[in-house]
Protein backbone atom coordinates (compact mmCIF):
# COMPACT_ATOMS: atom_id res chain seq x y z
CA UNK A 1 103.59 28.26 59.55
CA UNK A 2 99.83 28.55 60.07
CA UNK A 3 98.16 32.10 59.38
CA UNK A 4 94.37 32.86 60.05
CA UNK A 5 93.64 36.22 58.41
CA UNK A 6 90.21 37.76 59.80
CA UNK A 7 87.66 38.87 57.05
CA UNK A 8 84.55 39.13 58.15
CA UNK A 9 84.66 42.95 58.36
CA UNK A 10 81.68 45.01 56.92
CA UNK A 11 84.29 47.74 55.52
CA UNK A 12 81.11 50.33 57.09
CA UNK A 13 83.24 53.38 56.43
CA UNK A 14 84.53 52.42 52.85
CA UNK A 15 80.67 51.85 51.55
CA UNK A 16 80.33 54.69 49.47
CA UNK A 17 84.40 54.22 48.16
CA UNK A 18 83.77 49.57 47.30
CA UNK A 19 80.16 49.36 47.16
CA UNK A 20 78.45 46.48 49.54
CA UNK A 21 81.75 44.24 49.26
CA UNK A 22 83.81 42.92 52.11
CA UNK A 23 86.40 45.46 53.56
CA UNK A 24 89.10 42.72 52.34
CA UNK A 25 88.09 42.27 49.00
CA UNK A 26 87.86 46.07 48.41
CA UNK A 27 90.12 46.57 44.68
CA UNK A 28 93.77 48.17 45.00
CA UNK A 29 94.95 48.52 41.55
CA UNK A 30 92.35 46.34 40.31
CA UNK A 31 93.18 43.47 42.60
CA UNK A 32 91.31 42.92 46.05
CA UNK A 33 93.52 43.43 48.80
CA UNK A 34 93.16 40.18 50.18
CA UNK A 35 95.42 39.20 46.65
CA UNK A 36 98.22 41.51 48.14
CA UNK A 37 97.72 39.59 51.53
CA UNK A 38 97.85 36.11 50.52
CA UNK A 39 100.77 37.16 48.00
CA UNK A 40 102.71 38.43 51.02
CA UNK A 41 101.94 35.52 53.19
CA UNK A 42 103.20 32.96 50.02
CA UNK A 43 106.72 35.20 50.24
CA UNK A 44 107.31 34.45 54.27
CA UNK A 45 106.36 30.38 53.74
CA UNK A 46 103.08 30.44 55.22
CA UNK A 47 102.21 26.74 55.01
CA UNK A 48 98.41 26.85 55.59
CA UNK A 49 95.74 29.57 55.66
CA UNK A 50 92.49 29.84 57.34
CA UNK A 51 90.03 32.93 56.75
CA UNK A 52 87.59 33.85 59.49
CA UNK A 53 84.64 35.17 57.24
CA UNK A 54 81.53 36.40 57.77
CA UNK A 55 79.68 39.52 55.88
CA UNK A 56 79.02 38.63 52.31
CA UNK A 57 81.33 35.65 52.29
CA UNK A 58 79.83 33.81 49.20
CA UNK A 59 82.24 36.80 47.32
CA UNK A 60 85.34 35.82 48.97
CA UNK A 61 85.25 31.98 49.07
CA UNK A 62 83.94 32.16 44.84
CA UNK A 63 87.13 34.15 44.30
CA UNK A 64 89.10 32.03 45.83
CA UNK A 65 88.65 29.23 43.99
CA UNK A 66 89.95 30.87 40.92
CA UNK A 67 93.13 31.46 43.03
CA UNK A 68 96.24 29.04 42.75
CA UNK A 69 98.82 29.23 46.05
CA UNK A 70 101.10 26.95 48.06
CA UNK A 71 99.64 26.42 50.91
CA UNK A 72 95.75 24.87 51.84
CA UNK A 73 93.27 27.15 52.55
CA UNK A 74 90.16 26.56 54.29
CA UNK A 75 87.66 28.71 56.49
CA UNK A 76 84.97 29.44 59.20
CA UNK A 77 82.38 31.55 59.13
CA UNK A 78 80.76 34.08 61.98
CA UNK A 79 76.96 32.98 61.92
CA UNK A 80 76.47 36.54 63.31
CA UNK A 81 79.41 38.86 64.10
CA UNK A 82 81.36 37.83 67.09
CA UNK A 83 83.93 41.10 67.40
CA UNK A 84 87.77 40.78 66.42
CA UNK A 85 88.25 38.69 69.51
CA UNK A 86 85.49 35.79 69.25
CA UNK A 87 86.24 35.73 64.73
CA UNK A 88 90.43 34.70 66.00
CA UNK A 89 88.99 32.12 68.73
CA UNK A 90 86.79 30.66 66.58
CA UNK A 91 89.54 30.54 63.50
CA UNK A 92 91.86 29.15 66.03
CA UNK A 93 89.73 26.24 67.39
CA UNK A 94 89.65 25.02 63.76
CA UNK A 95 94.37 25.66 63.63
CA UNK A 96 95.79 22.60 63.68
CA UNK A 97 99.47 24.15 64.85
CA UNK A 98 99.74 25.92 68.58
CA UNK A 99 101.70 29.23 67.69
CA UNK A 100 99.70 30.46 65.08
CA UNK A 101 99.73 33.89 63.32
CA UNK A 102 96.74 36.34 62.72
CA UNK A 103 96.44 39.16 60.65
CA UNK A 104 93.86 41.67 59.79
CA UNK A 105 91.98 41.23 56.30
CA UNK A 106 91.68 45.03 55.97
CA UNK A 107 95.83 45.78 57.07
CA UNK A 108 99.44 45.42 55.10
CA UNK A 109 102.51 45.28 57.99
CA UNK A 110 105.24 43.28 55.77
CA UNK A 111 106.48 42.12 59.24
CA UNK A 112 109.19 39.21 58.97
CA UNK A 113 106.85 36.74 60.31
CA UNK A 114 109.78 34.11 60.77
CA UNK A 115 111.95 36.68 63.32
CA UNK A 116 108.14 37.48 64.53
CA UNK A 117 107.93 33.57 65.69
CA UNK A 118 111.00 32.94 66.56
CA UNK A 119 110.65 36.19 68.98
CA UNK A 120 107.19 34.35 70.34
CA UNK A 121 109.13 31.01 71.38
CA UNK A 122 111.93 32.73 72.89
CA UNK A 123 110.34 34.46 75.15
CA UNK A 124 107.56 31.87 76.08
CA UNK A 125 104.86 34.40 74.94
CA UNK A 126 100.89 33.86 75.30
CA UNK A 127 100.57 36.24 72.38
CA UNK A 128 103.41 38.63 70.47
CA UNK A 129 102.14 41.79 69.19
CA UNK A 130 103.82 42.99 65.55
CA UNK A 131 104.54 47.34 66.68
CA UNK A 132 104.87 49.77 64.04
CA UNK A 133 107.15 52.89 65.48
CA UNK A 134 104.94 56.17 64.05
CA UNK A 135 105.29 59.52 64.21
CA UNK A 136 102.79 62.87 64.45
CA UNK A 137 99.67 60.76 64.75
CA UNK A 138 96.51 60.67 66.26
CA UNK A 139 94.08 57.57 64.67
CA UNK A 140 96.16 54.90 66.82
CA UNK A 141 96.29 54.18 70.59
CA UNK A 142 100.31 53.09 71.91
CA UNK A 143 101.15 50.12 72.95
CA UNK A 144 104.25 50.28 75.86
CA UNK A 145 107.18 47.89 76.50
CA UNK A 146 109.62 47.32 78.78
CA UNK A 147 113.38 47.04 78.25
CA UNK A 148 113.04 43.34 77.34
CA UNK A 149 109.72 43.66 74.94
CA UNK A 150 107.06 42.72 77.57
CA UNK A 151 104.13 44.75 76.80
CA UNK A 152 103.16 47.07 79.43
CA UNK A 153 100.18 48.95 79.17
CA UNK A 154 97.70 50.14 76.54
CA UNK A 155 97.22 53.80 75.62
CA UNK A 156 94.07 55.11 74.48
CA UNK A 157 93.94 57.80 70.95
CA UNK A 158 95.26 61.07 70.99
CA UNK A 159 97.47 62.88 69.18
CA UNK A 160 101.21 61.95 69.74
CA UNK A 161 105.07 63.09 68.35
CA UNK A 162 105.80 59.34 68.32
CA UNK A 163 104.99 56.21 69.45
CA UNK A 164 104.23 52.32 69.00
CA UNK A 165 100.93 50.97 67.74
CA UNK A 166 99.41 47.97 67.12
CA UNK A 167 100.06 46.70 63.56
CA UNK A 168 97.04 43.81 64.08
CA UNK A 169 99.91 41.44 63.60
CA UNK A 170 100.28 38.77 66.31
CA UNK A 171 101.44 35.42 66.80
CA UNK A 172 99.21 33.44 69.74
CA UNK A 173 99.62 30.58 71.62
CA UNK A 174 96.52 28.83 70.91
CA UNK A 175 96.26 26.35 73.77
CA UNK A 176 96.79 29.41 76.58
CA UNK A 177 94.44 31.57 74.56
CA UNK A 178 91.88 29.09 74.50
CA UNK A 179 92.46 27.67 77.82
CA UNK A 180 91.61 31.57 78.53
CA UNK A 181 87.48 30.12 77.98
CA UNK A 182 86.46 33.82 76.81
CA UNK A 183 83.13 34.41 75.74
CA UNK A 184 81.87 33.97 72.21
CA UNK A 185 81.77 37.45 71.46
CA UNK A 186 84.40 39.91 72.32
CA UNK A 187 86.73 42.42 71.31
CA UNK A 188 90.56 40.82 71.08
CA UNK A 189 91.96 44.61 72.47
CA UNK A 190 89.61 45.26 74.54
CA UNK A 191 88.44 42.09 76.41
CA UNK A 192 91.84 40.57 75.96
CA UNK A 193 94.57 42.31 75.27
CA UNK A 194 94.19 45.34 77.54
CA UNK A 195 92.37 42.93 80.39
CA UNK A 196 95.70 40.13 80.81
CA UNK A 197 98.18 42.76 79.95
CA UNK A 198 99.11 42.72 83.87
CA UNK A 199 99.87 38.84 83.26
CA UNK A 200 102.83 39.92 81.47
CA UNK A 201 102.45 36.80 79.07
CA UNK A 202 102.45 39.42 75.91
CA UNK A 203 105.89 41.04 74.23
CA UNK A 204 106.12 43.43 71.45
CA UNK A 205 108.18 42.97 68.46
CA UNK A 206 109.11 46.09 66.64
CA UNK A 207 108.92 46.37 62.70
CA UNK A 208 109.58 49.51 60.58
CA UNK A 209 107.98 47.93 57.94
CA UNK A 210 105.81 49.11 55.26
CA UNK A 211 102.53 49.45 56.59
CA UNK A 212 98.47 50.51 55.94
CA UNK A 213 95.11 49.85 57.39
CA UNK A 214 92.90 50.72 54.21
CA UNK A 215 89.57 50.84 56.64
CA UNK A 216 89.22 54.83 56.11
CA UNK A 217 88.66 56.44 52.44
CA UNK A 218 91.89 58.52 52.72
CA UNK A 219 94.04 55.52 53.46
CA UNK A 220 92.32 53.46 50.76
CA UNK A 221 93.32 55.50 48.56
CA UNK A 222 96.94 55.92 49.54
CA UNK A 223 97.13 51.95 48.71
CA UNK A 224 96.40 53.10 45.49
CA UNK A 225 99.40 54.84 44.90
CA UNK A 226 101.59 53.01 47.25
CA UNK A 227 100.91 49.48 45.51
CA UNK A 228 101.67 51.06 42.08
CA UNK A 229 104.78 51.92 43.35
CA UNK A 230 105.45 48.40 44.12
CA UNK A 231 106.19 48.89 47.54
CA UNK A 232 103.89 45.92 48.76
């Protein structure tokens, strides 16, 4: 199983909570997050690893060669920021595998990535979209299916009773994604996602699994307690 996990974010909104550090190697429980990440990627048999870095990341590659795991990890780097979509294609021209996963540096969904890819071949999927059911919200757009899992449409952010998001989990066939010859710099939800949804090439695969995007101060600091607590 090959994972690329994108870190190049600037973690803009957490600078006055982690200082000028990556968003991924921002401390929960005085451990970065990417620890927690890798840790959980180790437990579902990920075989190889490569990080899609970019802001400050001298920091990230000097930590980890301190670290010790079971599977390789190597790395690109954004010379300048290329947006969520351009940091997976350019992670995924360097994957050696053609279903690869991708998750978010800044993000914990403790998806069964095994059920995830088995899911993505079933189905013949260009990409497979990990969906976290949530209730009372109003930080996440939805993301619709159909009876089968086939992603529908894209909803924009408002405030809902319940609903799917995205949980910045996916699995992607990297020959039809690349095949795709996107630009260089682009957003993956905007400029892909949302754009081929009307293929119908994408599915959904629902998790109620523990979950938490740590890019805003108030969810940063729910980690805090929620790792302690040894729910990761």
């Amino acid at each position: 199983m090959e994972c690329i996990i994108l870190a190049g974010g600037l973690g803009t909104r957490l600078r006055n909570t982690i200082g000028d550090y990556p968003k991924c190697m921002a401390e929960v429980n005085e451990k970065p997050f990417l620890q927690y990440i890798l840790d959980y990627l180790q437990e579902q048999g990920c075989s190889s690893i490569i990080l899609s870095l970019g802001y400050k990341h001298e920091i990230i590659t000097d930590w980890l060669q301190q670290q010790k795991y079971s599977f390789t990890i190597d790395h690109v780097i954004e010379e300048e920021p290329l947006g969520t979509g351009g940091g997976i294609q350019l992670a995924l021209k360097a994957a050696k595998e053609n279903n690869v996963a991708v998750l978010n540096g800044d993000t914990m969904f403790r998806v069964d990535l095994r059920q995830q890819f088995d899911q993505h071949t079933q189905y013949h999927a260009e990409t497979t979209l990990a969906l976290k059911p949530m209730r009372q919200f109003e930080r996440y757009g939805v993301v619709n299916c159909d009876t089968s899992g086939k992603v529908t449409s894209f909803e924009e952010k408002r405030y809902r009773d319940e609903g799917l998001i995205n949980g910045g989990v996916y699995v992607i066939d990297r020959k039809a994604f690349l095949e795709r010859e996107l630009p260089v710099k682009f957003s993956f939800e905007t400029d892909y996602l949302a754009k081929f949804v009307s293929e119908e090439k994408f599915h959904g695969f629902i998790s109620d699994s523990y979950f938490i995007d740590i890019g805003i101060p108030e969810d940063y600091q729910k980690a805090q307690s929620d790792f302690k607590s040894n729910v990761q």
